[in-house]
PDB file of N, CA and C in Angstrom:
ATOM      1  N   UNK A   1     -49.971  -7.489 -28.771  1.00  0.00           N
ATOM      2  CA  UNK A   1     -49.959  -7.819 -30.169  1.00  0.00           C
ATOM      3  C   UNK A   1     -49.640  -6.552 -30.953  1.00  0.00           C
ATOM      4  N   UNK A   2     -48.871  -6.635 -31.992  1.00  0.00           N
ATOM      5  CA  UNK A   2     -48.225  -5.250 -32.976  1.00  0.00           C
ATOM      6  C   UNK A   2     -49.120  -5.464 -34.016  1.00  0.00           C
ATOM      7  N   UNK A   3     -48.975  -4.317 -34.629  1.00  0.00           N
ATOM      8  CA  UNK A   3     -49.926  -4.187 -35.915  1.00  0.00           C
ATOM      9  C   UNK A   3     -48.739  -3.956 -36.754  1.00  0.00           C
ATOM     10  N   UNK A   4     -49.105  -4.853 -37.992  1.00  0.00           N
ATOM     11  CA  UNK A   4     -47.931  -4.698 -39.113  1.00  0.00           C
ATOM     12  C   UNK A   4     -47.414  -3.506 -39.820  1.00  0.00           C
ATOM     13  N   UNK A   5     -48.369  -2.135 -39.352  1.00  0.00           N
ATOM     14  CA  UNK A   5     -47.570  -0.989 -39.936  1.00  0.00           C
ATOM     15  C   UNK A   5     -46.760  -0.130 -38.582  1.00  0.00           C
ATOM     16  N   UNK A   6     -46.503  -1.250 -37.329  1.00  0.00           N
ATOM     17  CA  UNK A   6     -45.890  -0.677 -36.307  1.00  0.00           C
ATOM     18  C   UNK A   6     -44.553  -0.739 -36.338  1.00  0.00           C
ATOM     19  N   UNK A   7     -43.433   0.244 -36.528  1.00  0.00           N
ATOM     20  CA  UNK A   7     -42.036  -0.146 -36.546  1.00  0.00           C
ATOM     21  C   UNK A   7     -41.514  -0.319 -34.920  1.00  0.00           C
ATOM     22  N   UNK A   8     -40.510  -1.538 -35.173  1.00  0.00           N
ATOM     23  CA  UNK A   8     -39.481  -1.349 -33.927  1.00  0.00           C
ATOM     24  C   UNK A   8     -38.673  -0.362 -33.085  1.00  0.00           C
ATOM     25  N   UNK A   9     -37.832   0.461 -34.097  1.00  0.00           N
ATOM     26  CA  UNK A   9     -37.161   0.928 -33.995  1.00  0.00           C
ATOM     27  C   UNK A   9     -38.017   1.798 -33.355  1.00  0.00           C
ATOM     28  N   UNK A  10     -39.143   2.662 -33.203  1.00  0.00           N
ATOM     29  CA  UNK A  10     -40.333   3.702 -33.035  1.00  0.00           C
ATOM     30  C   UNK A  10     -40.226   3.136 -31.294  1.00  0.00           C
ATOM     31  N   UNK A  11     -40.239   1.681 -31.220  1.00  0.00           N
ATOM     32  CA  UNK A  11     -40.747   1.412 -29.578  1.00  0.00           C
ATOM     33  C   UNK A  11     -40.100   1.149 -29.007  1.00  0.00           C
ATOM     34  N   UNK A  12     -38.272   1.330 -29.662  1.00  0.00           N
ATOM     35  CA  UNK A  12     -37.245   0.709 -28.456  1.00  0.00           C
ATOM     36  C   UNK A  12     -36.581   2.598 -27.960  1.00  0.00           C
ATOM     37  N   UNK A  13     -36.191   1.948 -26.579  1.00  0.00           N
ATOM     38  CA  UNK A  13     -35.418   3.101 -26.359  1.00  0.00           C
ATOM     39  C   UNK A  13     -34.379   3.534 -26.666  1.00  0.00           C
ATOM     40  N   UNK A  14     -33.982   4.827 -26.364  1.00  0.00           N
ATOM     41  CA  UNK A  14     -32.589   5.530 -27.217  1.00  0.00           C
ATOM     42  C   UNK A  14     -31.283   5.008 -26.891  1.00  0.00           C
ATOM     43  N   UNK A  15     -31.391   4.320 -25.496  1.00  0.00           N
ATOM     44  CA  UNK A  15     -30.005   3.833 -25.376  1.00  0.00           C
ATOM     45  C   UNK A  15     -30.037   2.171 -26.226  1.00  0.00           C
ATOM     46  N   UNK A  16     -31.113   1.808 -26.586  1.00  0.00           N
ATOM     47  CA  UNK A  16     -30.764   0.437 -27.356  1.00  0.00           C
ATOM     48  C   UNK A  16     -30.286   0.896 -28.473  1.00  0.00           C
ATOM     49  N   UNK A  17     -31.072   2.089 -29.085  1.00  0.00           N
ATOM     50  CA  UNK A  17     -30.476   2.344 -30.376  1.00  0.00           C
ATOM     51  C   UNK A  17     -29.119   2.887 -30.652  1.00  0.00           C
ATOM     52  N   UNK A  18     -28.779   3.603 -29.527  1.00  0.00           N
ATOM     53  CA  UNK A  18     -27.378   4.007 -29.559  1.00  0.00           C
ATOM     54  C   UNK A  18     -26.735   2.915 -29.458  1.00  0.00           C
ATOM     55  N   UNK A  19     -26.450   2.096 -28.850  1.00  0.00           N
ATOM     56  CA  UNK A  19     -25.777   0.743 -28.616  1.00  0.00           C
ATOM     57  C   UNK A  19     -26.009  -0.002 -29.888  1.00  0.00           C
ATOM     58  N   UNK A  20     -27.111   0.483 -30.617  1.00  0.00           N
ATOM     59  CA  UNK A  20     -26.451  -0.861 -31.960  1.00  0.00           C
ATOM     60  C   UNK A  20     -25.761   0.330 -32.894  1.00  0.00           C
ATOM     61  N   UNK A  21     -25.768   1.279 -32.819  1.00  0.00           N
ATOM     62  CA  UNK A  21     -24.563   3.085 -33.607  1.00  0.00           C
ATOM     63  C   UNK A  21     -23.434   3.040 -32.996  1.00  0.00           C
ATOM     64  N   UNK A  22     -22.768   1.918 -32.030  1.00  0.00           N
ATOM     65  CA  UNK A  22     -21.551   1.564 -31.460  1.00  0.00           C
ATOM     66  C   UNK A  22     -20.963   1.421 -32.371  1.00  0.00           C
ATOM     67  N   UNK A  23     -19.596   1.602 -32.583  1.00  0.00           N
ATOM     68  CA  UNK A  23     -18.867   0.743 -33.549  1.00  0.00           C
ATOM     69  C   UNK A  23     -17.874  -0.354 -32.973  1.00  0.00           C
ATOM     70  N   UNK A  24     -18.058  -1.246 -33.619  1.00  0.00           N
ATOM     71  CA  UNK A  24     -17.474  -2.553 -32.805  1.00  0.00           C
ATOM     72  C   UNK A  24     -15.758  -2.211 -32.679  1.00  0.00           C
ATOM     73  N   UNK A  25     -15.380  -3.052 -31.257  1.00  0.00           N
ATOM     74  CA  UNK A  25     -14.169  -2.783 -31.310  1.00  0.00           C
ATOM     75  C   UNK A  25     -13.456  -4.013 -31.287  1.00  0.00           C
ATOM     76  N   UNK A  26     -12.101  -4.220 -31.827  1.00  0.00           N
ATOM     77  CA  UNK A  26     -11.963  -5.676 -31.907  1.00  0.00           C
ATOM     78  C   UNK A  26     -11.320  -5.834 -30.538  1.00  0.00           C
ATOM     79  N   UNK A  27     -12.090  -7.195 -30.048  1.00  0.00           N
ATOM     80  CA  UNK A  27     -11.529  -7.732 -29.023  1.00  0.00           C
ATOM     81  C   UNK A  27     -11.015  -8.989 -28.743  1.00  0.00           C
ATOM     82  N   UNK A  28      -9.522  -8.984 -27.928  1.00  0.00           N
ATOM     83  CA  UNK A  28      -8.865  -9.866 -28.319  1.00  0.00           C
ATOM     84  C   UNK A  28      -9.806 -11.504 -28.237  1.00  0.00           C
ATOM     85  N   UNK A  29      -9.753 -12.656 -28.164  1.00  0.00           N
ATOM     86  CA  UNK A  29      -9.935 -14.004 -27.782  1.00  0.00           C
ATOM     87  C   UNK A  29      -9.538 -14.338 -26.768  1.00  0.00           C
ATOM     88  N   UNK A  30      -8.551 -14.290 -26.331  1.00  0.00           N
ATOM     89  CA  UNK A  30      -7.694 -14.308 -25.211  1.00  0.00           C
ATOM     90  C   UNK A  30      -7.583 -13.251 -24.518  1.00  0.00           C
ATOM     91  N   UNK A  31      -8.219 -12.914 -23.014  1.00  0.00           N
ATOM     92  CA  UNK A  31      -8.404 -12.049 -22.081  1.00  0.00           C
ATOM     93  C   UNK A  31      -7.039 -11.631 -21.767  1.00  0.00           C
ATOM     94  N   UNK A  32      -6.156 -12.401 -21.244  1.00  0.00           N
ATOM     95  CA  UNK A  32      -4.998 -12.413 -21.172  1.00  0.00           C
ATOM     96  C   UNK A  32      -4.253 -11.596 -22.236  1.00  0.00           C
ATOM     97  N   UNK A  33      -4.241 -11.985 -23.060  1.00  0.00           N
ATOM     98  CA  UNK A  33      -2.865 -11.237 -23.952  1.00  0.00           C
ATOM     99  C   UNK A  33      -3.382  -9.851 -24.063  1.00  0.00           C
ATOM    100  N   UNK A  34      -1.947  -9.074 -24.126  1.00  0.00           N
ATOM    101  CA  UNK A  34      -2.246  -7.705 -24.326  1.00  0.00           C
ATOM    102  C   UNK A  34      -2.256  -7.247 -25.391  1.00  0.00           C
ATOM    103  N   UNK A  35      -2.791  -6.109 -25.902  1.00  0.00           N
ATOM    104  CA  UNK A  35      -2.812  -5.486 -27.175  1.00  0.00           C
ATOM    105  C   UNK A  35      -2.223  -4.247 -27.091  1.00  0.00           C
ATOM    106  N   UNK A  36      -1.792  -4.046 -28.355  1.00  0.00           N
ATOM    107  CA  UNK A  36      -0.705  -3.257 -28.569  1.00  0.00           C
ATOM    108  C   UNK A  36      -1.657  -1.720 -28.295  1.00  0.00           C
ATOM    109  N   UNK A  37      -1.153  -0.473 -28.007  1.00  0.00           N
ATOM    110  CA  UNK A  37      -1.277   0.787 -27.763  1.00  0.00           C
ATOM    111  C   UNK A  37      -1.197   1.018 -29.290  1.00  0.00           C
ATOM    112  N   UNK A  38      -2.219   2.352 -29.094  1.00  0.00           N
ATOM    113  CA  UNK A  38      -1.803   3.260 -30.042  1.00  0.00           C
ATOM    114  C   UNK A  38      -0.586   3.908 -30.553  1.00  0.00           C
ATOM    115  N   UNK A  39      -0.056   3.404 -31.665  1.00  0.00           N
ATOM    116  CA  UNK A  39       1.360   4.588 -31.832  1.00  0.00           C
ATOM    117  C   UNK A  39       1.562   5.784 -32.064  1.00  0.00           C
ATOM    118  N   UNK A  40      -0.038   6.383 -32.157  1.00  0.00           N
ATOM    119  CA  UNK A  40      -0.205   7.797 -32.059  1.00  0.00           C
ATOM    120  C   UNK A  40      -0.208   8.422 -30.576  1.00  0.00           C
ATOM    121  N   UNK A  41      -0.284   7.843 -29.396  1.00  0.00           N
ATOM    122  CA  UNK A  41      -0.181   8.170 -28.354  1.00  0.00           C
ATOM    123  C   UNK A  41       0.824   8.463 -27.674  1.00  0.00           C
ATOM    124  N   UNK A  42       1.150   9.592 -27.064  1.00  0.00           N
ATOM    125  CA  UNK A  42       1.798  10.162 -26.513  1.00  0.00           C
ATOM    126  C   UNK A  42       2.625   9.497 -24.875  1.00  0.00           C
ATOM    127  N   UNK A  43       3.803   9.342 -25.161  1.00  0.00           N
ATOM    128  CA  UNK A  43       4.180   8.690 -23.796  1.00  0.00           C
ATOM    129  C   UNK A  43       5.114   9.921 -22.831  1.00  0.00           C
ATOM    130  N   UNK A  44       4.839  10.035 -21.596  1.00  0.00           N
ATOM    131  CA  UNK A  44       5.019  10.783 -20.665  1.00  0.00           C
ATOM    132  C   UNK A  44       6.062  10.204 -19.807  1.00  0.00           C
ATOM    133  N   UNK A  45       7.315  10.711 -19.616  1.00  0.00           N
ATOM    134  CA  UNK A  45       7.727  10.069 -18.175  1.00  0.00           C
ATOM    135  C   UNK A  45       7.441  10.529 -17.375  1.00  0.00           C
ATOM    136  N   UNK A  46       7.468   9.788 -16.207  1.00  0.00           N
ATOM    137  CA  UNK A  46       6.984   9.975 -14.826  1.00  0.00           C
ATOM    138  C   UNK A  46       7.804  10.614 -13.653  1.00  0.00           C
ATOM    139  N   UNK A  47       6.871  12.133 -13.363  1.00  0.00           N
ATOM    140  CA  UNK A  47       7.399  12.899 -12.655  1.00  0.00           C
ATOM    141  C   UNK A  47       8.370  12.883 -11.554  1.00  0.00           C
ATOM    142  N   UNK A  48       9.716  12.891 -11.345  1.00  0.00           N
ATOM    143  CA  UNK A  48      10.196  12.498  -9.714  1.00  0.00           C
ATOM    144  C   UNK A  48       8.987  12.783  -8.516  1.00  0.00           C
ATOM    145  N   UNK A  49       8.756  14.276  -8.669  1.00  0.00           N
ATOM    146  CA  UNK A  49       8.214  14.347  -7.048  1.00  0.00           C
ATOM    147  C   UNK A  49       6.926  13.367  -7.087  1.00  0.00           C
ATOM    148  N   UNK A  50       6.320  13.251  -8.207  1.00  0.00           N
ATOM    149  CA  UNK A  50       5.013  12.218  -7.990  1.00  0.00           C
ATOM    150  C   UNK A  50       5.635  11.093  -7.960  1.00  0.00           C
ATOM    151  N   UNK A  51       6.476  10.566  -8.333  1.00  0.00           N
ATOM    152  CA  UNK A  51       7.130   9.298  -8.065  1.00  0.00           C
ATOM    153  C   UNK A  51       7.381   8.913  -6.560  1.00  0.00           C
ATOM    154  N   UNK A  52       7.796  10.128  -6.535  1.00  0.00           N
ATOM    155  CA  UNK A  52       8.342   9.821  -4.481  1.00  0.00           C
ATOM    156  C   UNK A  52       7.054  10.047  -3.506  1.00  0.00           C
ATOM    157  N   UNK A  53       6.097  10.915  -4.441  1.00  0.00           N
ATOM    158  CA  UNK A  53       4.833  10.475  -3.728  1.00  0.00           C
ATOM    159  C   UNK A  53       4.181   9.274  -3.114  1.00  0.00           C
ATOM    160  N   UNK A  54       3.964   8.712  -4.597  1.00  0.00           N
ATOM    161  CA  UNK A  54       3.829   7.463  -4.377  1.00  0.00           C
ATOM    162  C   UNK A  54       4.265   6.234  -3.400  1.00  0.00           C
ATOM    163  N   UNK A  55       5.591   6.508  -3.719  1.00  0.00           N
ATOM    164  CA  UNK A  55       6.577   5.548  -3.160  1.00  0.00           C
ATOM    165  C   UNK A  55       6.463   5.869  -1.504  1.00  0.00           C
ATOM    166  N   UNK A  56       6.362   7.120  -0.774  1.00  0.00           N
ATOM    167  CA  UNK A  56       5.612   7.084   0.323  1.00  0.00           C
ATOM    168  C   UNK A  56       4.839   6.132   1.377  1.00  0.00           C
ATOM    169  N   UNK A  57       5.557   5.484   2.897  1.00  0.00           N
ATOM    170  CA  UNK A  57       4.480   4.385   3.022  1.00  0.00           C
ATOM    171  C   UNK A  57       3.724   5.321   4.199  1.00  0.00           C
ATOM    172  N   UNK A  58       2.108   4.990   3.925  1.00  0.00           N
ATOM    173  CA  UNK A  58       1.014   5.042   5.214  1.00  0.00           C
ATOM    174  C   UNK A  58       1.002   3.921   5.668  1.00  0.00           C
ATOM    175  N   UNK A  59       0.800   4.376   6.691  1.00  0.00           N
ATOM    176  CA  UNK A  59       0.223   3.264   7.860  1.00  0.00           C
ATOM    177  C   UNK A  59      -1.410   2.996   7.327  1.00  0.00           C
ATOM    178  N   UNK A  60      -1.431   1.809   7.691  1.00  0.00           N
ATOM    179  CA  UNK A  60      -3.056   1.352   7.598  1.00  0.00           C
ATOM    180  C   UNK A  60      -3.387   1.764   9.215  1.00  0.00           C
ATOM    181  N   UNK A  61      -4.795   1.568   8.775  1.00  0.00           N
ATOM    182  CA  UNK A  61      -5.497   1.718  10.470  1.00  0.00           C
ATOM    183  C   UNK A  61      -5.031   1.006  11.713  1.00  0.00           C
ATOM    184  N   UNK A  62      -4.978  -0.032  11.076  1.00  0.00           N
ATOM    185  CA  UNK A  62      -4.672  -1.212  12.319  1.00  0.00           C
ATOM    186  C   UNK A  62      -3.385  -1.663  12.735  1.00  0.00           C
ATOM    187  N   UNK A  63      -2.182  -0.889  12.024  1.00  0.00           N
ATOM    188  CA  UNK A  63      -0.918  -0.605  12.269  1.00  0.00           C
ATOM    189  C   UNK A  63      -0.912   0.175  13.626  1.00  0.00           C
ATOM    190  N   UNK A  64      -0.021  -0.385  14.495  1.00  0.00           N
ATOM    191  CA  UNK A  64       0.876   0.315  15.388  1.00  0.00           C
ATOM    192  C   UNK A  64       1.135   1.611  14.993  1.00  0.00           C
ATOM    193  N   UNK A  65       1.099   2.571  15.469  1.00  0.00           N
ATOM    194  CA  UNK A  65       1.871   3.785  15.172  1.00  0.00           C
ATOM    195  C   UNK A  65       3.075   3.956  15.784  1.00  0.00           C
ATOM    196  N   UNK A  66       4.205   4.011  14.878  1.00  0.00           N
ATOM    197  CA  UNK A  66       5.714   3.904  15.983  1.00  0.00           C
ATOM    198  C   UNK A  66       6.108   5.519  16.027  1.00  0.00           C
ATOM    199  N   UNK A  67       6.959   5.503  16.900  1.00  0.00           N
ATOM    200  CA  UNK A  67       7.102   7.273  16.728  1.00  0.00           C
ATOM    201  C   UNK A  67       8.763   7.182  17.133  1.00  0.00           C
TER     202      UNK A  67
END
């Protein structure tokens, strides 16, 4: 039982209170559709040699190893 000069805010913890000092972000309705990027953000092309990194195939474990 609380006593009426007991505040809430005094007995919840810091991460509840941080979580309501969130600022909401809008989120779409539809999971699916995408939302647009920032147009302040910076776009990078993508490095050749990390490209050909990538593009690189390993073998999984359970592959044959051919030689």
């Amino acid at each position: 039982m609380s006593l009426p000069d007991d505040r809430l805010d005094d007995l919840k913890p810091l991460a509840d209170l941080a979580e309501q000092d969130r600022p909401e972000l809008e989120e779409p309705d539809d999971p699916e559709r995408t939302v647009a990027s920032d147009p302040g953000a910076e776009v990078s092309e993508a490095d050749a040699a990390d490209a050909a990194d990538q593009r690189e195939e390993v073998p999984l474990d359970d592959d044959e190893i051919r030689e």
